[in-house]
N, C-alpha and C. Protein backbone atom coordinates (compact mmCIF):
# COMPACT_ATOMS: atom_id res chain seq x y z
N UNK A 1 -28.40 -25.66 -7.92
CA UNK A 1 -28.04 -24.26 -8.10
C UNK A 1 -27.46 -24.04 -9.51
N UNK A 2 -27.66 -23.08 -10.21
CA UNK A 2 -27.17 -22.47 -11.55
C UNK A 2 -26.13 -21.86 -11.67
N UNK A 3 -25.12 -22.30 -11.87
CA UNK A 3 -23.90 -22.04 -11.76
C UNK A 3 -22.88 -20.53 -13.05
N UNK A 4 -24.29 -20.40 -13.81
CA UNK A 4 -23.85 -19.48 -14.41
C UNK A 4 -23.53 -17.97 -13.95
N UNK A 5 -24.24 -17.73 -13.06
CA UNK A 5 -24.04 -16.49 -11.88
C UNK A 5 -22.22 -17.03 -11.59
N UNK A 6 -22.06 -18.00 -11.48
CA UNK A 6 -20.55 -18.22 -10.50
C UNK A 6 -19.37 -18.11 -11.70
N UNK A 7 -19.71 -18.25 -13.15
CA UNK A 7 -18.43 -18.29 -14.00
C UNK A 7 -18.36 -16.76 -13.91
N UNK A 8 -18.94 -15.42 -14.14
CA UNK A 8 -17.92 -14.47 -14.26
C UNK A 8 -16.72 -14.55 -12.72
N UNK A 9 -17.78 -14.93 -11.56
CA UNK A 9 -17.25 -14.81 -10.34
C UNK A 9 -15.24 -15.06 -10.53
N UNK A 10 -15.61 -16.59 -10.50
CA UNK A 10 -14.16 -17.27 -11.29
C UNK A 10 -13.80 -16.82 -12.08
N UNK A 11 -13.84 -16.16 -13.19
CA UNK A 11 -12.80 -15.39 -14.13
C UNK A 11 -12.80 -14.44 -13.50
N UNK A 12 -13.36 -13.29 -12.54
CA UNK A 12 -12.56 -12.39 -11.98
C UNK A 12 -11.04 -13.03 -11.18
N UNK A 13 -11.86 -14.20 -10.50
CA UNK A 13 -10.63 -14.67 -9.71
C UNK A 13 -9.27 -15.00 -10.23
N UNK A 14 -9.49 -15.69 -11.66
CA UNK A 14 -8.52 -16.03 -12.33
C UNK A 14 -7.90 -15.00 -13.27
N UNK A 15 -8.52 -13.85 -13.37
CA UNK A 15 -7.85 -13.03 -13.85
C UNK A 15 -7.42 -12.21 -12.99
N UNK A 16 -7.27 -12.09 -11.85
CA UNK A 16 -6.18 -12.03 -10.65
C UNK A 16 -5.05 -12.42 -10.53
N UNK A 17 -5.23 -13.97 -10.65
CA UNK A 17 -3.92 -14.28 -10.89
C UNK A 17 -3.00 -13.84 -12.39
N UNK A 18 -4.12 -13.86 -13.27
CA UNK A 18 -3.07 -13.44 -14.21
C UNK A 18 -2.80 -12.16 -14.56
N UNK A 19 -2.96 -11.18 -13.48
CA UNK A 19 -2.15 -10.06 -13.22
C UNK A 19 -1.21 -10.35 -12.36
N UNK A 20 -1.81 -10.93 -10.85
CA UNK A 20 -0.32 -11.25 -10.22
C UNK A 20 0.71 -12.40 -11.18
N UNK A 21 0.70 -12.61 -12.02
CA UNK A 21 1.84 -13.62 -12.33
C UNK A 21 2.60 -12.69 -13.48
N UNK A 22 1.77 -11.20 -13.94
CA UNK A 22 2.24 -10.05 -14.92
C UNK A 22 3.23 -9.17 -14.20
N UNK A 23 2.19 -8.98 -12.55
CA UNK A 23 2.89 -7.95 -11.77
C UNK A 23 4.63 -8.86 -11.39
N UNK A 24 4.59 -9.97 -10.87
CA UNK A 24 6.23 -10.70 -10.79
C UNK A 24 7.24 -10.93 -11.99
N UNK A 25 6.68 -11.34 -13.24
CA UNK A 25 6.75 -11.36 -14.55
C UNK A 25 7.59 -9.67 -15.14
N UNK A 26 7.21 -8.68 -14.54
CA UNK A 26 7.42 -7.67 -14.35
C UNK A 26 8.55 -6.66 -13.64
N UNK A 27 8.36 -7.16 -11.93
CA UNK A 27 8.82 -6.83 -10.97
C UNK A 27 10.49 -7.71 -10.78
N UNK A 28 10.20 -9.04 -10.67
CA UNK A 28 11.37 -9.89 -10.56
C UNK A 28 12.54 -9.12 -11.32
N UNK A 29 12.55 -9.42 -12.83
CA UNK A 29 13.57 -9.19 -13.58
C UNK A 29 14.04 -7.19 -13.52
N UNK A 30 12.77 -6.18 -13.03
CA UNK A 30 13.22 -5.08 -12.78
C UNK A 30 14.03 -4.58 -11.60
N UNK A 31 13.82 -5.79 -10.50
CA UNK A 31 14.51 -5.95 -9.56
C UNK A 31 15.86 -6.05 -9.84
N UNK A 32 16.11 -6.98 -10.23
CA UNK A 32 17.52 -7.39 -10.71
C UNK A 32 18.11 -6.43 -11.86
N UNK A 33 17.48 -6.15 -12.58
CA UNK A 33 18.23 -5.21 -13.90
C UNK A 33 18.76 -3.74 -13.08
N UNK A 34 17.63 -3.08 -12.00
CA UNK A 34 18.17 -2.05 -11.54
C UNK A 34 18.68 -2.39 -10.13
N UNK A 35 18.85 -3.31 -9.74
CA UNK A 35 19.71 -3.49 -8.43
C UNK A 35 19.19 -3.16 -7.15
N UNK A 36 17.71 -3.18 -7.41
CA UNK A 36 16.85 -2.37 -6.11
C UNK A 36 17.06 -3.04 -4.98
N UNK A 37 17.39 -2.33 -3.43
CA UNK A 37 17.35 -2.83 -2.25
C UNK A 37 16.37 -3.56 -1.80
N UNK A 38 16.86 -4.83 -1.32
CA UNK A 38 15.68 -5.87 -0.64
C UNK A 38 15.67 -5.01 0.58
N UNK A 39 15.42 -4.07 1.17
CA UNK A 39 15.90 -3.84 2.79
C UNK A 39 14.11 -4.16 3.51
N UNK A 40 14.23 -4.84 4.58
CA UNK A 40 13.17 -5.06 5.01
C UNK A 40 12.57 -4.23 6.24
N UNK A 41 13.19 -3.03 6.42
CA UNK A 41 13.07 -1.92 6.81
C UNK A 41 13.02 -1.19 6.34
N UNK A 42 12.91 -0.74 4.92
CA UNK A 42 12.17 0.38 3.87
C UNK A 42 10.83 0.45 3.92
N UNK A 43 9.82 1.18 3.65
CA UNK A 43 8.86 1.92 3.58
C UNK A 43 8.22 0.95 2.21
N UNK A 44 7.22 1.02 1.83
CA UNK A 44 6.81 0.38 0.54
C UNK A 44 6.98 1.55 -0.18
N UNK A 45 6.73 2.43 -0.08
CA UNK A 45 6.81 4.10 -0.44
C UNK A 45 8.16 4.12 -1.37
N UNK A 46 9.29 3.40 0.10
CA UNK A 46 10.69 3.38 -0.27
C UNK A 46 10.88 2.50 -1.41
N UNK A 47 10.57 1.39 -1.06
CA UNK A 47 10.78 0.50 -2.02
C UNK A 47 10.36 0.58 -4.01
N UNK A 48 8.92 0.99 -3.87
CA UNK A 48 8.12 1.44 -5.08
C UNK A 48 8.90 3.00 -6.28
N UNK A 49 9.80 3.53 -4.82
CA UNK A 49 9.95 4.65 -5.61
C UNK A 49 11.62 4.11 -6.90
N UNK A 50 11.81 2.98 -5.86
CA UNK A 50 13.19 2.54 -6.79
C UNK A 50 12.94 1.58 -8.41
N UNK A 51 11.27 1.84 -8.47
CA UNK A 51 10.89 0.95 -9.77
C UNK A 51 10.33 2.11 -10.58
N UNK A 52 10.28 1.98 -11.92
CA UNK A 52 9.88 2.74 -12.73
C UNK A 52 8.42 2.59 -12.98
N UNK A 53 7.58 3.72 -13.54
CA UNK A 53 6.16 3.52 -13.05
C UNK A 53 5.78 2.05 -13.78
N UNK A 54 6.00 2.34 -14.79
CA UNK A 54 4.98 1.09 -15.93
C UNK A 54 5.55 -0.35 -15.15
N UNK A 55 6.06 -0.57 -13.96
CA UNK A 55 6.47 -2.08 -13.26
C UNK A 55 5.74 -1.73 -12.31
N UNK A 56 5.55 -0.43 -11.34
CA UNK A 56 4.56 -0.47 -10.58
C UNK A 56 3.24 -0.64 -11.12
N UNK A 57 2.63 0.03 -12.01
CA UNK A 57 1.24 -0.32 -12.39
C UNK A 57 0.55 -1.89 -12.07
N UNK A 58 1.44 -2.27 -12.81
CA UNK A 58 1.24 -3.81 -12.45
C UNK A 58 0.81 -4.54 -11.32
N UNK A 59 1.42 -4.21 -10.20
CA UNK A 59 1.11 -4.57 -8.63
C UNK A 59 0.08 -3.59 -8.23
N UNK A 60 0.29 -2.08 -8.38
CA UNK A 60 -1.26 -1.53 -8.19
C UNK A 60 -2.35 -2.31 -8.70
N UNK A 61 -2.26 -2.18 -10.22
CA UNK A 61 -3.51 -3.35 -10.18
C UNK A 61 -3.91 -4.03 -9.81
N UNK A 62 -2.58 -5.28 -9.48
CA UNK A 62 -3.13 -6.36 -8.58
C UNK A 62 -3.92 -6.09 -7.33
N UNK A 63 -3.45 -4.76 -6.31
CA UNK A 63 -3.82 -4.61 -5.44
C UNK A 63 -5.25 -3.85 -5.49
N UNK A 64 -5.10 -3.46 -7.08
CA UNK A 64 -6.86 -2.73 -6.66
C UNK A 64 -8.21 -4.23 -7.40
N UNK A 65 -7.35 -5.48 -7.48
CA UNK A 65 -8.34 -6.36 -8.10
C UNK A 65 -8.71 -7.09 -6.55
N UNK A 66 -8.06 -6.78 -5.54
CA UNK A 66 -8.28 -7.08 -4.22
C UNK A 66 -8.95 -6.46 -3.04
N UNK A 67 -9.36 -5.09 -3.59
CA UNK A 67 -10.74 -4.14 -3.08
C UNK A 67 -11.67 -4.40 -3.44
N UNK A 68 -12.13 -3.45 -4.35
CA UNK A 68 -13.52 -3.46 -4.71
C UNK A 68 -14.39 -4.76 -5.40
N UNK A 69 -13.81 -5.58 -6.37
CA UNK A 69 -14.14 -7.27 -6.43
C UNK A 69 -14.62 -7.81 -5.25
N UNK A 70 -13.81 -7.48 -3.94
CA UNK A 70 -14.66 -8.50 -3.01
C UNK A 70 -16.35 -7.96 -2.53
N UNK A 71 -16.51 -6.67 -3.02
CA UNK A 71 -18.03 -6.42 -3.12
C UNK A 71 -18.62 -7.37 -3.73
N UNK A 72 -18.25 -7.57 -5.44
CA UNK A 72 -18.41 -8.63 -6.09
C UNK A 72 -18.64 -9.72 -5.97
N UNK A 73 -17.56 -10.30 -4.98
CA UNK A 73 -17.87 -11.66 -5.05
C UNK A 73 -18.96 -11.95 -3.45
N UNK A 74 -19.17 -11.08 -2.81
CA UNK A 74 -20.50 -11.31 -1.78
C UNK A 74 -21.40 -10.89 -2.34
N UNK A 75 -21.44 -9.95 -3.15
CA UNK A 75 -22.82 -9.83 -4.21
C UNK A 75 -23.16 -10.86 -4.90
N UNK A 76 -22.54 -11.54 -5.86
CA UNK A 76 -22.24 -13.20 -6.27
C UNK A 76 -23.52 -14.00 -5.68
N UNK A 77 -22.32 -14.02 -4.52
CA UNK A 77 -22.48 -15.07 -3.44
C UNK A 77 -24.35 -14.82 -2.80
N UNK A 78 -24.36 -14.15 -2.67
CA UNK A 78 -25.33 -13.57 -2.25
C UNK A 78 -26.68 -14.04 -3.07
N UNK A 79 -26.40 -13.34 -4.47
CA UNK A 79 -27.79 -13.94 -5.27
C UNK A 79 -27.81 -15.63 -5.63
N UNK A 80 -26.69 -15.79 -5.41
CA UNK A 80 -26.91 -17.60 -5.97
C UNK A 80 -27.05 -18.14 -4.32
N UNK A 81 -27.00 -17.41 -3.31
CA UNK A 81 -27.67 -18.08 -2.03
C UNK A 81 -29.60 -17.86 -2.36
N UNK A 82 -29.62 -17.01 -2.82
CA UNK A 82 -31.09 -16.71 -2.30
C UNK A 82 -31.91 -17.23 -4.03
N UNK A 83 -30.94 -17.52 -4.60
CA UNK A 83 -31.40 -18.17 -6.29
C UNK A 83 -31.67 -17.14 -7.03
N UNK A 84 -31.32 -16.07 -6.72
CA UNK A 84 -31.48 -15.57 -8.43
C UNK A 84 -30.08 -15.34 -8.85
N UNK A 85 -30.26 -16.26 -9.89
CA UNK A 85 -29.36 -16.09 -10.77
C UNK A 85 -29.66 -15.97 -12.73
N UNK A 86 -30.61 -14.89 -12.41
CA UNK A 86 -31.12 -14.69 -13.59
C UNK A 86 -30.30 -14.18 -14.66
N UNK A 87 -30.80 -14.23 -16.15
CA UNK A 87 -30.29 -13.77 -17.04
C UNK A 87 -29.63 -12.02 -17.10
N UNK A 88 -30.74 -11.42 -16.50
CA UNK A 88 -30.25 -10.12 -16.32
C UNK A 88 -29.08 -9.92 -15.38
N UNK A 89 -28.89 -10.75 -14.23
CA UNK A 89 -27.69 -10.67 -13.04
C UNK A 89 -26.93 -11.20 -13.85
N UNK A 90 -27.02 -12.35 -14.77
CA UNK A 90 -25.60 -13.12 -15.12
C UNK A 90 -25.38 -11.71 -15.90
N UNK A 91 -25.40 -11.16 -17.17
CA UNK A 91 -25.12 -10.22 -17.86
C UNK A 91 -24.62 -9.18 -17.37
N UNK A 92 -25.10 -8.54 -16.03
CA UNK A 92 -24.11 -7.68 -15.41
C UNK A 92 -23.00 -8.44 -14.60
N UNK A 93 -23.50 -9.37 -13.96
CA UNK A 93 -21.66 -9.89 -13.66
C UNK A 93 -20.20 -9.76 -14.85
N UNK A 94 -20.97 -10.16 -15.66
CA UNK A 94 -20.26 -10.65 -16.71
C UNK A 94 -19.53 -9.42 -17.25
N UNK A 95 -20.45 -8.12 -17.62
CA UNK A 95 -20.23 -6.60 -17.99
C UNK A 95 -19.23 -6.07 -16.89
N UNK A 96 -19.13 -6.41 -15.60
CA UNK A 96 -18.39 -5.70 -14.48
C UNK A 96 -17.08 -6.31 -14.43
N UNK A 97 -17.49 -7.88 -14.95
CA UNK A 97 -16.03 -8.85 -15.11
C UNK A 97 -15.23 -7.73 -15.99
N UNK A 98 -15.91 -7.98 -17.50
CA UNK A 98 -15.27 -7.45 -18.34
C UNK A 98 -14.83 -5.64 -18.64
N UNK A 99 -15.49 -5.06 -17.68
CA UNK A 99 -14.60 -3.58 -17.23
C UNK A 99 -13.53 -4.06 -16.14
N UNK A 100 -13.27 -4.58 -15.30
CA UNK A 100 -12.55 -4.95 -14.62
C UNK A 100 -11.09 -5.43 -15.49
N UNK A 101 -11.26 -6.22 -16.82
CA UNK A 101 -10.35 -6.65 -16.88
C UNK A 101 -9.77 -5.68 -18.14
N UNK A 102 -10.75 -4.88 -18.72
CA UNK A 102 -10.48 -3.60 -19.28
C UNK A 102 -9.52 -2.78 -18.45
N UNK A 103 -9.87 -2.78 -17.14
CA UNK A 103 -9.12 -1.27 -15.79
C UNK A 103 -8.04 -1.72 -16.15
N UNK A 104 -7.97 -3.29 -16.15
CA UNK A 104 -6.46 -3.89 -15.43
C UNK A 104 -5.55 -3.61 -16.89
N UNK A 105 -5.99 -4.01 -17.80
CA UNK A 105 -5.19 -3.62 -19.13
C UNK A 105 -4.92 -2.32 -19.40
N UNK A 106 -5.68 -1.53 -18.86
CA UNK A 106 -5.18 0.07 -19.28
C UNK A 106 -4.34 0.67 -18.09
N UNK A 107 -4.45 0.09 -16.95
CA UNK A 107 -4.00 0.75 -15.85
C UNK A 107 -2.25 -0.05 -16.29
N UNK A 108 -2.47 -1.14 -16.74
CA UNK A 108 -0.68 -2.09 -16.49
C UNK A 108 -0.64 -1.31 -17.42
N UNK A 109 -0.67 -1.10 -18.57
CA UNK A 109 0.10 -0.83 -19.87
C UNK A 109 0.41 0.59 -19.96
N UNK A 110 -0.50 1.49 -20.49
CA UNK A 110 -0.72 2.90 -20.86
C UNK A 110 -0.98 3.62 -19.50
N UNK A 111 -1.96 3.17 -18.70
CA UNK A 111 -2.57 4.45 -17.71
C UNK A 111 -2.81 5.44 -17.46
N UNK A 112 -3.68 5.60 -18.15
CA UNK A 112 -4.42 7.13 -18.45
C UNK A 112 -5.25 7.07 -17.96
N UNK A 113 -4.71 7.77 -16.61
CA UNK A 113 -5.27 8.15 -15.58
C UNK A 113 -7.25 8.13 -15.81
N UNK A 114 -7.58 8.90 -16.66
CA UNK A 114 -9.08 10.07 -16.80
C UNK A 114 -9.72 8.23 -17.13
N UNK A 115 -9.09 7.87 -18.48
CA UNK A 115 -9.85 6.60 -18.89
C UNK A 115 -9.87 5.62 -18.04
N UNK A 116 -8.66 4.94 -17.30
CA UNK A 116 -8.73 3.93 -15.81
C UNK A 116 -9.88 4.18 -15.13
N UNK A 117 -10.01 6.41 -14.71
CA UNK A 117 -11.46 6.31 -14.04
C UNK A 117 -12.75 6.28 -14.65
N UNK A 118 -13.00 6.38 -15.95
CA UNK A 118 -14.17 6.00 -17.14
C UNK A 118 -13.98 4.62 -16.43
N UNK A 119 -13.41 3.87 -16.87
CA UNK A 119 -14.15 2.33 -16.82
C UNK A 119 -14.52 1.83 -15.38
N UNK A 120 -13.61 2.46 -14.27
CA UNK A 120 -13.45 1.85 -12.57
C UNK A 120 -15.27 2.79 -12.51
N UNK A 121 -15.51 4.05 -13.25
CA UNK A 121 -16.73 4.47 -12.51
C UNK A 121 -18.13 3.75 -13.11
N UNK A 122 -17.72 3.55 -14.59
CA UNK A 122 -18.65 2.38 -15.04
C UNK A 122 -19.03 1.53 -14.34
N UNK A 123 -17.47 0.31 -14.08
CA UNK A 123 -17.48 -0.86 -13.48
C UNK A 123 -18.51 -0.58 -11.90
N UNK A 124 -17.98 0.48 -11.46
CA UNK A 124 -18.67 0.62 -10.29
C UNK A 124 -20.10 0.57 -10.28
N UNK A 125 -20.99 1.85 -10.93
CA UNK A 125 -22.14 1.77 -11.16
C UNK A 125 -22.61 0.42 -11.80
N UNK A 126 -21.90 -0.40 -12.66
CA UNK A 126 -22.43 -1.79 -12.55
C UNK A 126 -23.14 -3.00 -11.47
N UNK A 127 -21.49 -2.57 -10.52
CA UNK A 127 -21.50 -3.59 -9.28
C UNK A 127 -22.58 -3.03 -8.61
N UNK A 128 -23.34 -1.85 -8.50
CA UNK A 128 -23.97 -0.67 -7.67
C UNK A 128 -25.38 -1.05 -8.04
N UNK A 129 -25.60 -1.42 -9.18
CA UNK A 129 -27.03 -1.95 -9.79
C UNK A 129 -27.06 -3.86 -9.32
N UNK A 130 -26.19 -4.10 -9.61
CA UNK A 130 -25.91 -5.78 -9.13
C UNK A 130 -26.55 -6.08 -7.84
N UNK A 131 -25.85 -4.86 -6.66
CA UNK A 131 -25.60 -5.00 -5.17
C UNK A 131 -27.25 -4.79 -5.19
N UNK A 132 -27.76 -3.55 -5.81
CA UNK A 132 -29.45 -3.25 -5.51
C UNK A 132 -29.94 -4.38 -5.74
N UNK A 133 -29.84 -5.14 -7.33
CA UNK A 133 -30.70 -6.44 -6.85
C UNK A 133 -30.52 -7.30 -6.97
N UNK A 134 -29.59 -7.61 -5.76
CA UNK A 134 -29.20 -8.55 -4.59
C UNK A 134 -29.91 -7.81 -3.15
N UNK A 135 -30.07 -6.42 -3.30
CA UNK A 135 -30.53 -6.25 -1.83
C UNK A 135 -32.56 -6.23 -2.10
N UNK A 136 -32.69 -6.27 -3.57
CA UNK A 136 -34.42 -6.51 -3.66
C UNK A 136 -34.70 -8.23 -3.63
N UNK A 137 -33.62 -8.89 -3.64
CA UNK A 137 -33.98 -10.34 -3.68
C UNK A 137 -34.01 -10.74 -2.29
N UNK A 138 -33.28 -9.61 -1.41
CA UNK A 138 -33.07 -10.27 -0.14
C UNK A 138 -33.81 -9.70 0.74
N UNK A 139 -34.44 -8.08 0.72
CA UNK A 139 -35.60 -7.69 1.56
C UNK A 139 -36.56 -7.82 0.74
């Protein structure tokens, strides 16, 4: 099997973690500087509203690299089951990797709003052409 279909796969994955290790990197020390309640009967609602946005961004992200990616990675999975892992599929993996890790940098830092959805609707219509052919390799 051709394993080049599988490296964007893995740098999505690993650039997961290195948002979650931005979002704690982040969160930990804002915890402590503003004194926020551990209460384990608060609301996440509750909890989120005691952080300032640009520390939430961070964990949103994380949490939106944990939706729509897993289309991704059964789309992946999918063409390197049935072997294509052609030049044209590697190149859009790779293009969807790299809006993905575009979202995640504009959404932690700045977040502007309009541009986050420019690249998430890009990224999407990427994964959206990917998923089609993965579904012409498979019917």
């Amino acid at each position: 099997m051709q394993t080049h279909l599988l490296a964007p796969m893995i740098t999505l994955v690993l650039w997961t973690f290195v948002m979650w290790a931005w979002l704690y990197a982040t969160r930990i020390p804002a915890i402590r500087r503003l004194h926020v309640a551990l209460d384990a009967d608060q609301s996440k609602e509750a909890f989120n509203a005691q952080l300032p946005p640009h520390v939430r961004w961070k964990a949103d992200n994380y949490n939106h690299l944990l939706e729509q990616p897993v289309l991704f990675y059964a789309v992946v999975l999918a063409l390197c089951f049935v072997g294509h892992w052609g030049d044209v599929n590697v190149i859009l993996a790779w293009l969807y990797v790299a809006l993905r890790i575009v979202h995640s940098i504009v959404q932690a830092t700045v977040n502007v709003i309009m541009l986050r959805f420019a690249v998430f609707m890009i990224a999407s219509v990427v994964l959206l052409i990917l998923a089609i052919r993965a579904a012409l390799a498979i019917y």
